[in-house]
PDB file of N, CA and C in Angstrom:
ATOM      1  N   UNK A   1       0.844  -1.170   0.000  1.00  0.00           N
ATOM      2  CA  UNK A   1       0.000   0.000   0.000  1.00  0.00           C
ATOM      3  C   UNK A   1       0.890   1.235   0.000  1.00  0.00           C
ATOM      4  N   UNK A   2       0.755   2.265  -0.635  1.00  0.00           N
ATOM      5  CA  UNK A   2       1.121   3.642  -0.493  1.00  0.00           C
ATOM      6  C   UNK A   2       0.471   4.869  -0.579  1.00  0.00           C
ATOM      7  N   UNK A   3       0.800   5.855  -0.350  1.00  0.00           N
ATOM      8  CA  UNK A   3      -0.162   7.010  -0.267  1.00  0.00           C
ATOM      9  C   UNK A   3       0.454   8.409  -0.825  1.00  0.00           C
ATOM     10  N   UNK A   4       0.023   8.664  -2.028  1.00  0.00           N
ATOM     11  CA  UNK A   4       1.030  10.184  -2.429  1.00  0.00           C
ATOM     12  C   UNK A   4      -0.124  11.423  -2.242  1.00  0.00           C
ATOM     13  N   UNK A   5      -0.030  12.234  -0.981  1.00  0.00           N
ATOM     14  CA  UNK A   5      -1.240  13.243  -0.849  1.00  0.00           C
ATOM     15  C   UNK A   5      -0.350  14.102   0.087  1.00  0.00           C
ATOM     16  N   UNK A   6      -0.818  15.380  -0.441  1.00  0.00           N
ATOM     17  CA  UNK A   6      -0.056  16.427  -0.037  1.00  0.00           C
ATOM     18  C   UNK A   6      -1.101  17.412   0.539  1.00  0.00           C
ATOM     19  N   UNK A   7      -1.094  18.013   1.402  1.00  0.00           N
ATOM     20  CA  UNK A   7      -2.420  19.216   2.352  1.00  0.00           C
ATOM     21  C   UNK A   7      -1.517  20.320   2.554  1.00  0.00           C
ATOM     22  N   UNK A   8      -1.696  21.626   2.102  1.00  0.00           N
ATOM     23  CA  UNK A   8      -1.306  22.654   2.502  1.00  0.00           C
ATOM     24  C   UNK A   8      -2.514  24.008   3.191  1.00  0.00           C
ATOM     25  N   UNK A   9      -2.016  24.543   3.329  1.00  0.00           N
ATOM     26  CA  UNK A   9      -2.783  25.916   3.946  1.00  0.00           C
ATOM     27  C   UNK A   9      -1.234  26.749   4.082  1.00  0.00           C
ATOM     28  N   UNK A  10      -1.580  28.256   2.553  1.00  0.00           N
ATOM     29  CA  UNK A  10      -0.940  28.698   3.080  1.00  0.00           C
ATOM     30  C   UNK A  10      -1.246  29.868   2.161  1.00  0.00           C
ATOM     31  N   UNK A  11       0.099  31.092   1.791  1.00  0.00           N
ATOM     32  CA  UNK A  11      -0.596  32.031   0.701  1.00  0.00           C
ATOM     33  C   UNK A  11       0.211  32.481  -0.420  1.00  0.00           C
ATOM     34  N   UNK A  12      -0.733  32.238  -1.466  1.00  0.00           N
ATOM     35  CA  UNK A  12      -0.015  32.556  -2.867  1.00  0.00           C
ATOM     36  C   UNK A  12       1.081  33.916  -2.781  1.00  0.00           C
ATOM     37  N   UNK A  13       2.082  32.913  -3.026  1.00  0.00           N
ATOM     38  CA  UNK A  13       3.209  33.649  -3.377  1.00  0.00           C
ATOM     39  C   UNK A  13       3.293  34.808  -4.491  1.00  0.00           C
ATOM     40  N   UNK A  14       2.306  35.059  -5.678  1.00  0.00           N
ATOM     41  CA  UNK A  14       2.603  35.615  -7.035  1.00  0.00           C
ATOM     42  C   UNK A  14       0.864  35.633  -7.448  1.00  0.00           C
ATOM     43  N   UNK A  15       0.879  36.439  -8.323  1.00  0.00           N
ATOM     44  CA  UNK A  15      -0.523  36.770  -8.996  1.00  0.00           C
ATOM     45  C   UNK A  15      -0.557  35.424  -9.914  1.00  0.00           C
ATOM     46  N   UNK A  16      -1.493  34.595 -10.454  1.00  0.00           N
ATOM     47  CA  UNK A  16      -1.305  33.751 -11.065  1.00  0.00           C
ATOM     48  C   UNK A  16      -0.930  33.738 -12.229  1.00  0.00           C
ATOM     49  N   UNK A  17      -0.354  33.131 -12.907  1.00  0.00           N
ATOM     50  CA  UNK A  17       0.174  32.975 -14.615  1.00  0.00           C
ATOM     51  C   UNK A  17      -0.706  31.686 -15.899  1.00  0.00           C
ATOM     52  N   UNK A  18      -2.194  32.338 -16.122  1.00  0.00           N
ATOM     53  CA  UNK A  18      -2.573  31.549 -16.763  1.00  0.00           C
ATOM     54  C   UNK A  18      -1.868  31.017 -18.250  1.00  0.00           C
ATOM     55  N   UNK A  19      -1.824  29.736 -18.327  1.00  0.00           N
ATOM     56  CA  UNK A  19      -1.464  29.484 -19.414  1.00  0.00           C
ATOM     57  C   UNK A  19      -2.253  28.116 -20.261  1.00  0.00           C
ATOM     58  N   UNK A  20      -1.391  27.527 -21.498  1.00  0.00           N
ATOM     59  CA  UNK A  20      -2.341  26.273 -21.871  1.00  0.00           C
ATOM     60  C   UNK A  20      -1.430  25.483 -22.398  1.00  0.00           C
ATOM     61  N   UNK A  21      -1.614  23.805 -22.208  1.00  0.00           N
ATOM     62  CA  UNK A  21      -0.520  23.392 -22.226  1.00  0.00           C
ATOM     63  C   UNK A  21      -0.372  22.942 -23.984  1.00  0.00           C
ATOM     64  N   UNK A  22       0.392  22.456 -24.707  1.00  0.00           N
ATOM     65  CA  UNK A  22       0.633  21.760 -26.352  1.00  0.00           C
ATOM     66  C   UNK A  22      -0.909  21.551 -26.305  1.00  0.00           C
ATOM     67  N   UNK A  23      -1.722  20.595 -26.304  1.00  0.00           N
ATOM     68  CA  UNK A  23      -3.184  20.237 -26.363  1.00  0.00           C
ATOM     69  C   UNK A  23      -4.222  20.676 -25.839  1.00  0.00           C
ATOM     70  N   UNK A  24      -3.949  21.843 -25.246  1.00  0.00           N
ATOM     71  CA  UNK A  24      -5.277  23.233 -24.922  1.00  0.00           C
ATOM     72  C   UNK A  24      -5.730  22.657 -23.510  1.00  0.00           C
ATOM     73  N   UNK A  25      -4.874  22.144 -22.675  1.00  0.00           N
ATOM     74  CA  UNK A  25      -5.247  22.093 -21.446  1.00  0.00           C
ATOM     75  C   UNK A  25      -4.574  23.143 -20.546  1.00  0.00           C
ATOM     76  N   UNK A  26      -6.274  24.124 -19.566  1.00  0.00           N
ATOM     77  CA  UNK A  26      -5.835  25.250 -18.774  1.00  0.00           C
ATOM     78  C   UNK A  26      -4.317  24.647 -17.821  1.00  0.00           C
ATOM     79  N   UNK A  27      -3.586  25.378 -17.212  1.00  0.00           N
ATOM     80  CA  UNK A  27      -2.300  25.470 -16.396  1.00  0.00           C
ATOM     81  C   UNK A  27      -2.332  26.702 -15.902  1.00  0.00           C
ATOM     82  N   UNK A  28      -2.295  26.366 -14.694  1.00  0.00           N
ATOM     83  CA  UNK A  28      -1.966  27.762 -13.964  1.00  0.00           C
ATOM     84  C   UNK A  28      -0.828  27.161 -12.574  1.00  0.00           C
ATOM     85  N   UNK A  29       0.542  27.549 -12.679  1.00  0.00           N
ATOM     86  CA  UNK A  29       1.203  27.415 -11.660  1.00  0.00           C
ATOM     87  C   UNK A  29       1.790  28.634 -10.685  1.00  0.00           C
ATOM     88  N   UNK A  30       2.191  28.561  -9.536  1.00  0.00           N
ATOM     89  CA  UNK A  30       2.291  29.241  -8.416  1.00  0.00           C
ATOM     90  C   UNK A  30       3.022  28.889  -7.410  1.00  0.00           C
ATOM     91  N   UNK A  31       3.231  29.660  -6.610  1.00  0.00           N
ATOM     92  CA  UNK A  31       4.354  29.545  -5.498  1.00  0.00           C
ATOM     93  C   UNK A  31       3.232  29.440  -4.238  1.00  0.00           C
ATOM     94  N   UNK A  32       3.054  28.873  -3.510  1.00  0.00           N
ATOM     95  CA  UNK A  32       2.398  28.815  -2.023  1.00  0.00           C
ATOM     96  C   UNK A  32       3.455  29.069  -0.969  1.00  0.00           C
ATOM     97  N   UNK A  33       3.216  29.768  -0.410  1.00  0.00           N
ATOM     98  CA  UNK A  33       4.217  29.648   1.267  1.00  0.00           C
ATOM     99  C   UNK A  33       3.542  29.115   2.655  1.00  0.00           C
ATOM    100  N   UNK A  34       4.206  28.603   3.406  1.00  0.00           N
ATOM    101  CA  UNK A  34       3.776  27.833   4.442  1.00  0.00           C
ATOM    102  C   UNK A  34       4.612  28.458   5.725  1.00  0.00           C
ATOM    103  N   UNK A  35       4.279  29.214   6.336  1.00  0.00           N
ATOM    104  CA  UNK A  35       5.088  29.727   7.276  1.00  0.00           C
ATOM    105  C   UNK A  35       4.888  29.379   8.923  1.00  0.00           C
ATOM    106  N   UNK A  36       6.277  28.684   9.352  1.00  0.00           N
ATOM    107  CA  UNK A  36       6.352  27.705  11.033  1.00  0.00           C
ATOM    108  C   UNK A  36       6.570  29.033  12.200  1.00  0.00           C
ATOM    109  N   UNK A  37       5.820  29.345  12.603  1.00  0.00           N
ATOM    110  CA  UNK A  37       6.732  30.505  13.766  1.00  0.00           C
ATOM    111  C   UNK A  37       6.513  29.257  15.408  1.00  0.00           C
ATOM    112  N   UNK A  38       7.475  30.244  16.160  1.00  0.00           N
ATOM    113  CA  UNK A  38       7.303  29.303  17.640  1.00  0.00           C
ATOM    114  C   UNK A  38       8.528  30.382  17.795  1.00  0.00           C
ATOM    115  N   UNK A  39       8.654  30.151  19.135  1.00  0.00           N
ATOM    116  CA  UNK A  39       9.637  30.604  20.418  1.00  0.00           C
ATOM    117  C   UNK A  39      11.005  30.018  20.695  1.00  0.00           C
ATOM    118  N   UNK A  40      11.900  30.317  20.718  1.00  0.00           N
ATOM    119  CA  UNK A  40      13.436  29.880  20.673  1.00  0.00           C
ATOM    120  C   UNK A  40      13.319  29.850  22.035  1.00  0.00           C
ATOM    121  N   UNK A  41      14.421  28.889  22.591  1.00  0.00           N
ATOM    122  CA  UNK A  41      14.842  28.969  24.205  1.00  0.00           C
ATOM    123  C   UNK A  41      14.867  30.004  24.774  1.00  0.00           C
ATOM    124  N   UNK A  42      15.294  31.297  23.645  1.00  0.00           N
ATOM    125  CA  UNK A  42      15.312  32.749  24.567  1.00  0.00           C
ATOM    126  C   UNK A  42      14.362  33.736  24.348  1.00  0.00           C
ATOM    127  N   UNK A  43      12.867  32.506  24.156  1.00  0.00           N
ATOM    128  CA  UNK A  43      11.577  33.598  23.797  1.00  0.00           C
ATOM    129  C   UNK A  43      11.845  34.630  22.686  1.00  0.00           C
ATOM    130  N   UNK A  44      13.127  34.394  22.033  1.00  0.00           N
ATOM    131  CA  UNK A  44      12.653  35.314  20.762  1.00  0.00           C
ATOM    132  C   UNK A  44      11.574  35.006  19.768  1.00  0.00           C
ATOM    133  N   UNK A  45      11.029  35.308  19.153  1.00  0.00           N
ATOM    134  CA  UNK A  45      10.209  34.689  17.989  1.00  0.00           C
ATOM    135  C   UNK A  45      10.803  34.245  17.222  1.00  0.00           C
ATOM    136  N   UNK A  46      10.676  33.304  16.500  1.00  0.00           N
ATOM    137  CA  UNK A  46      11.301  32.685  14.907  1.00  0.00           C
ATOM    138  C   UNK A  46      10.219  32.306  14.174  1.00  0.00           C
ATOM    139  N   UNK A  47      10.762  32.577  12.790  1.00  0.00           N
ATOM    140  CA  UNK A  47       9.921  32.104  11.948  1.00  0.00           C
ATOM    141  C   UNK A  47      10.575  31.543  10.373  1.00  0.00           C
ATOM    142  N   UNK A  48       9.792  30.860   9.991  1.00  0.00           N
ATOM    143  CA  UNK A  48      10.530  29.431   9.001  1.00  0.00           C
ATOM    144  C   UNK A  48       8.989  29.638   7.734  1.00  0.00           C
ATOM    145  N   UNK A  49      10.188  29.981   6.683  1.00  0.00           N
ATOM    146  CA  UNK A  49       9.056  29.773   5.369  1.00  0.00           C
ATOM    147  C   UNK A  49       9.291  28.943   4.532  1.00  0.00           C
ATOM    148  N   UNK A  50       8.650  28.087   3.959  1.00  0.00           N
ATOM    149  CA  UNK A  50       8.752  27.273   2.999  1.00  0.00           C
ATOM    150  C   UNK A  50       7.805  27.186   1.548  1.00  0.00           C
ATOM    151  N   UNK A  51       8.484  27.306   0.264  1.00  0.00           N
ATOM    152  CA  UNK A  51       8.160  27.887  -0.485  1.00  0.00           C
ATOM    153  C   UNK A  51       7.592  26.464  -1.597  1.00  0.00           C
ATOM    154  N   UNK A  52       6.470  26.055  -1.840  1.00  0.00           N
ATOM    155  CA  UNK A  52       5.643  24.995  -2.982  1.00  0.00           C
ATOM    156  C   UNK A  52       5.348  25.257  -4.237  1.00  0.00           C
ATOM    157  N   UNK A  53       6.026  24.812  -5.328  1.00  0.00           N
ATOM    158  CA  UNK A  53       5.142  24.735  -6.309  1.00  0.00           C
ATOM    159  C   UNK A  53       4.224  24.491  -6.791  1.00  0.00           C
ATOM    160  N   UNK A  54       2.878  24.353  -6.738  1.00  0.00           N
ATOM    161  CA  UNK A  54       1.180  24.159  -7.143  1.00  0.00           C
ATOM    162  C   UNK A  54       1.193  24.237  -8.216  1.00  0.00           C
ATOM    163  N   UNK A  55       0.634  23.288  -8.804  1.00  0.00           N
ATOM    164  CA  UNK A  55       0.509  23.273 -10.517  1.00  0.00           C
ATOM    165  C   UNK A  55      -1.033  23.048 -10.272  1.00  0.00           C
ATOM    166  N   UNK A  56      -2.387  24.126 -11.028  1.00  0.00           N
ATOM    167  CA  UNK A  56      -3.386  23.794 -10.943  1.00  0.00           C
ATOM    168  C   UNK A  56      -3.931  23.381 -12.723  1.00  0.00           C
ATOM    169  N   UNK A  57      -4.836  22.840 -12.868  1.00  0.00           N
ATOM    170  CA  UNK A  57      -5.150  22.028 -13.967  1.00  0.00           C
ATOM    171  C   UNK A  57      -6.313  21.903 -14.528  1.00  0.00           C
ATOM    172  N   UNK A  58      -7.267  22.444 -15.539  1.00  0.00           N
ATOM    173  CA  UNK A  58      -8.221  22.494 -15.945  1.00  0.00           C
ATOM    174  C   UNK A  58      -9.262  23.342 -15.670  1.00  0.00           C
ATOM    175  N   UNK A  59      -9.896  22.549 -14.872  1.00  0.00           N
ATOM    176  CA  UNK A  59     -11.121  23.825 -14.068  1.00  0.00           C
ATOM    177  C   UNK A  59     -10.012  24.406 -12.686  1.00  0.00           C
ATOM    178  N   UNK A  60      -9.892  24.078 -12.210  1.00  0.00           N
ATOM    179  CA  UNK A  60      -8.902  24.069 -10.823  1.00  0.00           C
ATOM    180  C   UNK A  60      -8.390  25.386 -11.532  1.00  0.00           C
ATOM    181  N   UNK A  61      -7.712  25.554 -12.627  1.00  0.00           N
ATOM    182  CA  UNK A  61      -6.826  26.318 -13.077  1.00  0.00           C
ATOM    183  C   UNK A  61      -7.228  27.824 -13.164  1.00  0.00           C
ATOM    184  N   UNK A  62      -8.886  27.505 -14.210  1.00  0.00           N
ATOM    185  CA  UNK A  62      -9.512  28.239 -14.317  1.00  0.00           C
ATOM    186  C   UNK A  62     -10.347  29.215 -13.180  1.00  0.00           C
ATOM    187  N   UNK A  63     -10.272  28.399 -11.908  1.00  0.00           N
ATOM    188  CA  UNK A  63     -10.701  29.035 -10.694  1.00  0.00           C
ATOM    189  C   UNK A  63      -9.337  30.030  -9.959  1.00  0.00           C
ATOM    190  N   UNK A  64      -8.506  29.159 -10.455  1.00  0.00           N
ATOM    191  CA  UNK A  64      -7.514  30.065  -9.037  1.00  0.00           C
ATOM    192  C   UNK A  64      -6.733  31.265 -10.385  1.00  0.00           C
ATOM    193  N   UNK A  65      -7.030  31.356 -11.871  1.00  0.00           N
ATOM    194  CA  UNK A  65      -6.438  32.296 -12.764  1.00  0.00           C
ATOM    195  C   UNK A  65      -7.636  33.482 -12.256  1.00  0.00           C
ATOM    196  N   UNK A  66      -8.708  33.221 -12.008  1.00  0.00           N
ATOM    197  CA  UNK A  66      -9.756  34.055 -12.152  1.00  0.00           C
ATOM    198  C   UNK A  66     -10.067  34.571 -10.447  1.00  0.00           C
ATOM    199  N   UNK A  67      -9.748  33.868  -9.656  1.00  0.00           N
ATOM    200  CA  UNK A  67      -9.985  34.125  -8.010  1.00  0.00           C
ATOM    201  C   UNK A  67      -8.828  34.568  -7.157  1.00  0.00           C
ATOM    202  N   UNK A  68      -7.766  33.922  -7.502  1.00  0.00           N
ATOM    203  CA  UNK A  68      -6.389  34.097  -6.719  1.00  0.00           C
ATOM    204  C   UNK A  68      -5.359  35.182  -7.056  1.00  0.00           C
ATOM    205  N   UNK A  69      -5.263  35.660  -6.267  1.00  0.00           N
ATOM    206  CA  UNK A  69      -3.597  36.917  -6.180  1.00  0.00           C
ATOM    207  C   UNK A  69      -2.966  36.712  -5.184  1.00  0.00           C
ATOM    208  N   UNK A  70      -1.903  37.349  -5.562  1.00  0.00           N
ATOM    209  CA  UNK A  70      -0.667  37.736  -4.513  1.00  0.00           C
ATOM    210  C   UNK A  70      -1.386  37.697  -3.051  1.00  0.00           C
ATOM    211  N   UNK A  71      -0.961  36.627  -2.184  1.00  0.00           N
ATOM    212  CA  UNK A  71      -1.544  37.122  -0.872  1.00  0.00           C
ATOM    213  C   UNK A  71      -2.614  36.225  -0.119  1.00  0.00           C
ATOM    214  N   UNK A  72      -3.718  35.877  -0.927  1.00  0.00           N
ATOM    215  CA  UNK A  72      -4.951  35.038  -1.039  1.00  0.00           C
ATOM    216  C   UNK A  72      -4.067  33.766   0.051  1.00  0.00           C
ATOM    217  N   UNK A  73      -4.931  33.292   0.361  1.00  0.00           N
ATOM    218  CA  UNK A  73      -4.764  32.424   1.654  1.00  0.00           C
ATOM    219  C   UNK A  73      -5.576  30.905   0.994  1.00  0.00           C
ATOM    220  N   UNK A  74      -5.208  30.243   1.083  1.00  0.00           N
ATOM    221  CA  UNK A  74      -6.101  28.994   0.413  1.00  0.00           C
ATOM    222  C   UNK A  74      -5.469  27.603   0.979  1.00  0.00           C
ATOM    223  N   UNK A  75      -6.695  26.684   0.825  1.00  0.00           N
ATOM    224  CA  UNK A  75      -6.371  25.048   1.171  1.00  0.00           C
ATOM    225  C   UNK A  75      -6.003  24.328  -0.124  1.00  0.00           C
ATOM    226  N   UNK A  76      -4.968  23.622  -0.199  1.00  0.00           N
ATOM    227  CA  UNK A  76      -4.589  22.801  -1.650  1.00  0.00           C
ATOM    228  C   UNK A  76      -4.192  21.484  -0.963  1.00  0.00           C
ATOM    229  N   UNK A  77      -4.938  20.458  -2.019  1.00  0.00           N
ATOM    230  CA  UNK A  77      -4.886  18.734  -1.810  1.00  0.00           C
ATOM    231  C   UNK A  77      -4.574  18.750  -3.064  1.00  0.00           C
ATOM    232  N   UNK A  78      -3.157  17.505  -2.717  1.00  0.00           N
ATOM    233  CA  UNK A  78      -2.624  17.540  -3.791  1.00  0.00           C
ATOM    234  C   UNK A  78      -1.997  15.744  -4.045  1.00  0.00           C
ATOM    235  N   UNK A  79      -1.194  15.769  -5.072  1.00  0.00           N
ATOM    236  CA  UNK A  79      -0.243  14.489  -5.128  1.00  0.00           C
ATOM    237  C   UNK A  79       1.189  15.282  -5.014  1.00  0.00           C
ATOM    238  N   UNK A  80       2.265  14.977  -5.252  1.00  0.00           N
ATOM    239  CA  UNK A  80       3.725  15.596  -5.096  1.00  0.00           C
ATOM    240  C   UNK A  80       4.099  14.753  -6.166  1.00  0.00           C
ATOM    241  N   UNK A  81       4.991  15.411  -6.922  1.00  0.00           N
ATOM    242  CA  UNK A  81       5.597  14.869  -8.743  1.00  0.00           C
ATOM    243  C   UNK A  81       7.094  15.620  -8.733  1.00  0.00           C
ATOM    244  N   UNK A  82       7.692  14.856  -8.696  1.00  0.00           N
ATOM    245  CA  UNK A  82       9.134  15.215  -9.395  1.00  0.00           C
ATOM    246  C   UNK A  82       9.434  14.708 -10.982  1.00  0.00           C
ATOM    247  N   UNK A  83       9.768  16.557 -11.239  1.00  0.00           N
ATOM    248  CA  UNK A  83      10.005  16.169 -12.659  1.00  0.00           C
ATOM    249  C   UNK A  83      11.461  16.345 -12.746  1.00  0.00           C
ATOM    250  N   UNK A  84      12.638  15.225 -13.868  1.00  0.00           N
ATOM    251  CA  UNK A  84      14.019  15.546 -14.024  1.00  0.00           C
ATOM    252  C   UNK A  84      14.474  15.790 -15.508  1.00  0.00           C
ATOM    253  N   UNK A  85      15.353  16.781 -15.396  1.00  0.00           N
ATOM    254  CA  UNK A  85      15.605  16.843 -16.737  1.00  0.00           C
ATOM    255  C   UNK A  85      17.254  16.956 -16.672  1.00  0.00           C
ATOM    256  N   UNK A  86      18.377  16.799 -18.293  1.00  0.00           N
ATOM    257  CA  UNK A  86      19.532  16.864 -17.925  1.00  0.00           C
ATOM    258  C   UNK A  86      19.707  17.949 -18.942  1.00  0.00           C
ATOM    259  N   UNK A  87      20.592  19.140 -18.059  1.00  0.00           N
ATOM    260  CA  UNK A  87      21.199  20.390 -19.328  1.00  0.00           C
ATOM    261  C   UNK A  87      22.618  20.254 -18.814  1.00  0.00           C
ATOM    262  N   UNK A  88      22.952  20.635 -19.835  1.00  0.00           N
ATOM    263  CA  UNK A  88      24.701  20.481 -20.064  1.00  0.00           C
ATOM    264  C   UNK A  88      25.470  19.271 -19.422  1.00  0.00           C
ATOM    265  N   UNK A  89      25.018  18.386 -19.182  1.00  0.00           N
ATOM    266  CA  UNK A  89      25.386  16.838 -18.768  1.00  0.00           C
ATOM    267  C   UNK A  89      24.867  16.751 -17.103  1.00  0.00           C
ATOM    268  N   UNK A  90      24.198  17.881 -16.301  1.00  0.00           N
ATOM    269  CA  UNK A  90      24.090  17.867 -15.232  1.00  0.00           C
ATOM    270  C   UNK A  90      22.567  18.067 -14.648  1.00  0.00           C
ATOM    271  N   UNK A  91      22.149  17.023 -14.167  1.00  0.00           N
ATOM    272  CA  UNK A  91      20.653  16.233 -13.651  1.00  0.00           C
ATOM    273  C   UNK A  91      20.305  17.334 -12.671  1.00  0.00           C
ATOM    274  N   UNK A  92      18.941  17.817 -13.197  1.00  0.00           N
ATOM    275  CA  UNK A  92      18.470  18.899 -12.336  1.00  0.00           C
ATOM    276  C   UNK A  92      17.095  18.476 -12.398  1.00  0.00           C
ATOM    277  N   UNK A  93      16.669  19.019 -11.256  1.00  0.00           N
ATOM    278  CA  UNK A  93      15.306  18.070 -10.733  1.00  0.00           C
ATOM    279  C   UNK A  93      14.606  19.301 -10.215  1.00  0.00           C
ATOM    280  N   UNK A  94      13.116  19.032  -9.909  1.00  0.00           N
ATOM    281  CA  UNK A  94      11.582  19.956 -10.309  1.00  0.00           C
ATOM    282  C   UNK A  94      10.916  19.028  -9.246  1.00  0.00           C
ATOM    283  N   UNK A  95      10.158  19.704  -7.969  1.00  0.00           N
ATOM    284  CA  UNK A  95       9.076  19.076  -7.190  1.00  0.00           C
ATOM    285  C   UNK A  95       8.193  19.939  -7.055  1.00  0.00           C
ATOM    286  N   UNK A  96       6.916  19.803  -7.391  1.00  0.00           N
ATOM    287  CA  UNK A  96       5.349  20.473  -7.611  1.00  0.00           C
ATOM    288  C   UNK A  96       4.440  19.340  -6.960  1.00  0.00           C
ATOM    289  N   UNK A  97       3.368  19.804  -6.912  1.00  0.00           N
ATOM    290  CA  UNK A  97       2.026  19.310  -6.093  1.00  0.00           C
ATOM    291  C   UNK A  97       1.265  19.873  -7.387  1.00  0.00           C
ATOM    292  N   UNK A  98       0.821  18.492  -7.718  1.00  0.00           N
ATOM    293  CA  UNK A  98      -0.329  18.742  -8.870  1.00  0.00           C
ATOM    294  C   UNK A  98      -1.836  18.798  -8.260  1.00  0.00           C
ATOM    295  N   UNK A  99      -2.886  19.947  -8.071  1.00  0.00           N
ATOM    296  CA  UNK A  99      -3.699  20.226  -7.269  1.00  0.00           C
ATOM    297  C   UNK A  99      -4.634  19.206  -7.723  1.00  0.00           C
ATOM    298  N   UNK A 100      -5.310  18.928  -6.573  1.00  0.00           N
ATOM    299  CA  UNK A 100      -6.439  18.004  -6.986  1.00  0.00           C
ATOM    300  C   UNK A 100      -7.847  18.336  -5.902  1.00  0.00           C
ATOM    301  N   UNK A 101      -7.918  19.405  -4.839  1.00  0.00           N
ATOM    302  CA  UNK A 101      -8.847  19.967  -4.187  1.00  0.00           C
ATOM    303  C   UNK A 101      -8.516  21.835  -4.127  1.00  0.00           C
ATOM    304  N   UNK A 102      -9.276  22.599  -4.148  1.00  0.00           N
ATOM    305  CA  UNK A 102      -8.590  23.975  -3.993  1.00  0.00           C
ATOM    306  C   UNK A 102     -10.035  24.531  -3.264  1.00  0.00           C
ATOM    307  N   UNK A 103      -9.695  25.224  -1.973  1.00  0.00           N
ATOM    308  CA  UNK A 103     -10.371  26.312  -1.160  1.00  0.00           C
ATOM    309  C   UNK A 103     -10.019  27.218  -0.765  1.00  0.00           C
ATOM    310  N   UNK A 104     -10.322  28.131  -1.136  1.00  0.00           N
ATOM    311  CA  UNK A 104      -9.724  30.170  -1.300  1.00  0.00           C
ATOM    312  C   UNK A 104     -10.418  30.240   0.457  1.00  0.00           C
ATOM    313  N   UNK A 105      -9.349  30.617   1.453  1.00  0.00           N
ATOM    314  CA  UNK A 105      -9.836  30.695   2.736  1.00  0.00           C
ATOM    315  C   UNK A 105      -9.784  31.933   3.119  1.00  0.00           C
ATOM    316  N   UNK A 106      -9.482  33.249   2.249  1.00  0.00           N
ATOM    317  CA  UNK A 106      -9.543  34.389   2.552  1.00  0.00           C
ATOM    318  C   UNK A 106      -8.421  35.216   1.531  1.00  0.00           C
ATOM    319  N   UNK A 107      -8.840  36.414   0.862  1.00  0.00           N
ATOM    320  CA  UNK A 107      -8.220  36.802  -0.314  1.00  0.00           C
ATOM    321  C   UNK A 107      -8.133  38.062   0.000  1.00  0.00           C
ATOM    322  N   UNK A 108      -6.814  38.659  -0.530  1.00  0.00           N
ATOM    323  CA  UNK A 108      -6.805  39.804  -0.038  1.00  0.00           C
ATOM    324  C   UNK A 108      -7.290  41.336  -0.542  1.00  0.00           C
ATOM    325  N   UNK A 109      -7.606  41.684  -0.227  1.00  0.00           N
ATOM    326  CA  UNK A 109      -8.583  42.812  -0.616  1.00  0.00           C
ATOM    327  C   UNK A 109      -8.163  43.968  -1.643  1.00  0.00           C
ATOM    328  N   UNK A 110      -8.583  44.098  -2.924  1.00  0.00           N
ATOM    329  CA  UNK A 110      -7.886  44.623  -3.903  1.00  0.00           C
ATOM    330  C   UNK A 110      -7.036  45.672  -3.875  1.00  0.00           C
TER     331      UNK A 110
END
């Protein structure tokens, strides 16, 4: 048995970039951030961001090109996909979350 599912809550990094792929399927990809804060031993604050690629897809696509900006706060269910490719003899590698649920949990005000 295995399980490839990914849950975020966090907020679009970038205004979205609609596009369409070779065979006229919507694409819209994006940056999500996920940000950890908590308290260091010396009660300072810290805080930890981590930055996702979201690839949304069809209708999905068409919702977050037309709903989402810079800022927007949202829930994404996903799978996780590494893509690899080789330039100049040296293996460079691509990890995205291909969306497969999307809920806009608060957007920021124009």
């Amino acid at each position: 048995m295995s399980l490839n599912k990914v849950m975020l809550i966090g907020n679009v990094g970038r205004d979205p970039e609609f596009k369409s792929t070779a065979n006229g399927t919507a694409l819209v990809n994006m940056p999500i951030a996920t940000t950890e804060k908590w308290k260091d031993k010396q009660g300072m604050q810290q805080e930890k961001t981590e930055w996702h690629r979201v690839v949304f897809l069809r209708r999905l696509a068409d919702i977050a090109g037309k709903y989402l900006k810079k800022g927007s706060q949202i829930y994404v269910e996903g799978e996780m996909h590494t893509k690899q490719w080789e330039r100049d003899g040296q293996k460079h590698y691509s990890t995205e979350i291909i969306a497969s649920e999307l809920e806009i949990l608060a957007n920021k005000a124009p």
